[in-house]
Protein backbone atom coordinates (compact mmCIF):
# COMPACT_ATOMS: atom_id res chain seq x y z
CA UNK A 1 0.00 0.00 0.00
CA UNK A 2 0.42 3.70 -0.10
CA UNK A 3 2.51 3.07 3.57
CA UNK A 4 4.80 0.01 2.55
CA UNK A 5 8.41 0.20 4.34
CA UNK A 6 7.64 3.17 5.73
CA UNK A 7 8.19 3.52 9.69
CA UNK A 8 6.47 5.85 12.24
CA UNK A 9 8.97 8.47 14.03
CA UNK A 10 7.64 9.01 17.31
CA UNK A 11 8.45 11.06 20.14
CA UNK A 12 8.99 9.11 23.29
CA UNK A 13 8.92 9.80 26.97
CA UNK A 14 10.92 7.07 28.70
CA UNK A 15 11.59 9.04 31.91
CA UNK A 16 11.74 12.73 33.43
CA UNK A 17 14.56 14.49 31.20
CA UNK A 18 14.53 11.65 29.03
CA UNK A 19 12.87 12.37 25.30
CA UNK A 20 13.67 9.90 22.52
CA UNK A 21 13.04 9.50 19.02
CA UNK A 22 12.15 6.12 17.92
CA UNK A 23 11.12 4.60 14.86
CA UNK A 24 7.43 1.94 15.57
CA UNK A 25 5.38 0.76 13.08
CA UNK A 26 2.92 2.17 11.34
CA UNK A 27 -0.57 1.41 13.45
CA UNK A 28 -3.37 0.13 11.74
CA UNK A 29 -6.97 1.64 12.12
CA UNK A 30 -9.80 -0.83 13.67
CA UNK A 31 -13.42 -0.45 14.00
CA UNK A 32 -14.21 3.36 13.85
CA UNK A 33 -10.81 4.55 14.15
CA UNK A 34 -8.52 6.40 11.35
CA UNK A 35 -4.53 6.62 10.46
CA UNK A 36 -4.25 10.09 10.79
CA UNK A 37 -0.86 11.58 8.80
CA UNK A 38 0.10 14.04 11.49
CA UNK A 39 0.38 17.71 10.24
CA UNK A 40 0.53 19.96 13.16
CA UNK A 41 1.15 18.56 17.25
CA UNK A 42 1.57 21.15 20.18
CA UNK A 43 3.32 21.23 23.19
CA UNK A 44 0.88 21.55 25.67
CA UNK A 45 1.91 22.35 29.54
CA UNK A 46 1.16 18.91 30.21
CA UNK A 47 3.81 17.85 27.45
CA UNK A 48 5.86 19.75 30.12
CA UNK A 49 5.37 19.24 33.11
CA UNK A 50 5.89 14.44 32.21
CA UNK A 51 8.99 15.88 30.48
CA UNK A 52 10.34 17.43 33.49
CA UNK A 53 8.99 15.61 36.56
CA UNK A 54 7.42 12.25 34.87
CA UNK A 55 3.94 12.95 35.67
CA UNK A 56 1.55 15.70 35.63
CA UNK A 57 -0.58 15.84 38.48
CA UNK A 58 -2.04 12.32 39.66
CA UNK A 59 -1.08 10.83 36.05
CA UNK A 60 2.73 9.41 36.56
CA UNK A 61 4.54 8.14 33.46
CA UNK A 62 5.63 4.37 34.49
CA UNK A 63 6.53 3.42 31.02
CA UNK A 64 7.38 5.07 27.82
CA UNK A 65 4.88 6.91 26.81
CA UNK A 66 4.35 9.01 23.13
CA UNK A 67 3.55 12.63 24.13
CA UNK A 68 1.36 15.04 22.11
CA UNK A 69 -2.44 15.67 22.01
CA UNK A 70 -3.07 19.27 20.66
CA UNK A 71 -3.27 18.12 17.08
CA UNK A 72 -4.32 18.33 13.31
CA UNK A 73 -3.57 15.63 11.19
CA UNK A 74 -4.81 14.23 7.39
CA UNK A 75 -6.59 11.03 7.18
CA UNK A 76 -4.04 8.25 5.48
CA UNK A 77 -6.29 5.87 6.12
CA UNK A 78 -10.12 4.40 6.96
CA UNK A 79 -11.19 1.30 9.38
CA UNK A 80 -14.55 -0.43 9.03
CA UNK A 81 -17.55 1.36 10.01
CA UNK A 82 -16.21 5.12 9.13
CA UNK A 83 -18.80 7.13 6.88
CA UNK A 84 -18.25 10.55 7.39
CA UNK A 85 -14.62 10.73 6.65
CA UNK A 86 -12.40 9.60 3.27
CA UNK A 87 -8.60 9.56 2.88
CA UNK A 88 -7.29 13.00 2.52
CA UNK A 89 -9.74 14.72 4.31
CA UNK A 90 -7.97 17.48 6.99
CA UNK A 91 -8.99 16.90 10.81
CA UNK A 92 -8.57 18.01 14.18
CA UNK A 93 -8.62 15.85 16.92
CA UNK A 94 -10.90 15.99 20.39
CA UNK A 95 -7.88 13.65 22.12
CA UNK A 96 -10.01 13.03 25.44
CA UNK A 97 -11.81 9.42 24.55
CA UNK A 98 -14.36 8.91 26.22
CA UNK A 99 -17.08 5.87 26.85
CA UNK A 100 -19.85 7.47 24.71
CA UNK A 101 -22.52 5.76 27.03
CA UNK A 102 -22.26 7.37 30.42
CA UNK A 103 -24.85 10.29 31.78
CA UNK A 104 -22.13 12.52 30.83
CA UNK A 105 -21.01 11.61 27.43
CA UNK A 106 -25.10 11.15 26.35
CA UNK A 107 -26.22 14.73 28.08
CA UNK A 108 -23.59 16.38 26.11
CA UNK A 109 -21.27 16.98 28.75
CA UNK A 110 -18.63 14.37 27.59
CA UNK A 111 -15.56 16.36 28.98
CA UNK A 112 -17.25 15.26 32.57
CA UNK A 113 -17.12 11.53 31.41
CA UNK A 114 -15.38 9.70 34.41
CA UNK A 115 -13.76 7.01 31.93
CA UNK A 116 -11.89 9.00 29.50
CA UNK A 117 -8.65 8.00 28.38
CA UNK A 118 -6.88 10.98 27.50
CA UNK A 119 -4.10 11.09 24.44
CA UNK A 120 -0.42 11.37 26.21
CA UNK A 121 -1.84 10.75 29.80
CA UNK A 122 -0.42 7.38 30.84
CA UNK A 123 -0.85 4.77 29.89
CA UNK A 124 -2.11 6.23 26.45
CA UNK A 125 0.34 7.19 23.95
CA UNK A 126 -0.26 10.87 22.36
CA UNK A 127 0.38 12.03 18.72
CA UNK A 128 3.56 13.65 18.22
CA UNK A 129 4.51 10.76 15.66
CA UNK A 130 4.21 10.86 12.02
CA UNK A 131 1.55 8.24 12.26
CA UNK A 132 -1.41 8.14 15.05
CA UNK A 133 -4.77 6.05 15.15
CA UNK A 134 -7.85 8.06 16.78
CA UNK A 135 -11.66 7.16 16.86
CA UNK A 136 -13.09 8.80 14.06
CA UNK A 137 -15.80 10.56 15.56
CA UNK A 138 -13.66 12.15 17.66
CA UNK A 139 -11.76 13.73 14.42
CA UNK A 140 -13.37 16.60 13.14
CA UNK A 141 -12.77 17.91 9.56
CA UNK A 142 -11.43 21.27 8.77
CA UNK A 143 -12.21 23.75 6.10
CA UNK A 144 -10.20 24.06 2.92
């Protein structure tokens, strides 16, 4: 495919002060999700705060960990069930998953959902990375 030999630079935490580059493979999108090509990652304070101490508040890195979540990214490609995106289309990313089914998450209020799983808060890896798989309707397209 459009992806053969290629490898997926990421930026990993291993430890406070200790920021590597490694090359992983390429994920692959499952059921809802998409390969987003990244195009734009911040550094948030968060980003920070693992990068100098090894945790950020009650999250504490305890193995190596991708950082990034303040992200844009093109859609490279498509798992099963995805309708309202196609390859190439530009995105943004809501990087707080959540569980879709609590009070929270079906009143509208999903940023209260008690069982998010947050991009780049461990044990999730973030998206500074070439490559980065994210639940589809969490990615929101952007205008031309």
């Amino acid at each position: 495919q459009v992806m053969a030999g290629k490898k997926n630079l990421c930026t990993v935490l291993w430890s406070a002060g200790d920021l590597r580059l490694e090359e992983r493979d390429i994920p692959r999108p499952g059921k809802r999700q998409v390969l987003l090509s990244m195009r734009s990652v911040g550094i948030c304070g968060s980003d920070v705060h693992f990068l100098l101490a090894g945790r950020c508040g009650d999250f504490v890195l305890e193995s190596p960990m991708v950082l990034g979540h303040e992200c844009s990214g093109e859609v490279s490609a498509i798992g099963e069930g995805v309708t309202h995106l196609k390859i190439g289309d530009r995105v943004a990313i809501e990087p707080g998953v959540t569980c879709r089914v609590c009070f929270f998450c079906k009143s509208g209020r999903y940023n209260l959902c008690p069982d998010v799983k947050f991009c780049s808060a461990p044990p999730i890896d973030g998206a500074l990375a070439r490559y980065h798989v994210h639940a589809a309707d969490l990615c929101f397209k952007l205008p031309d």
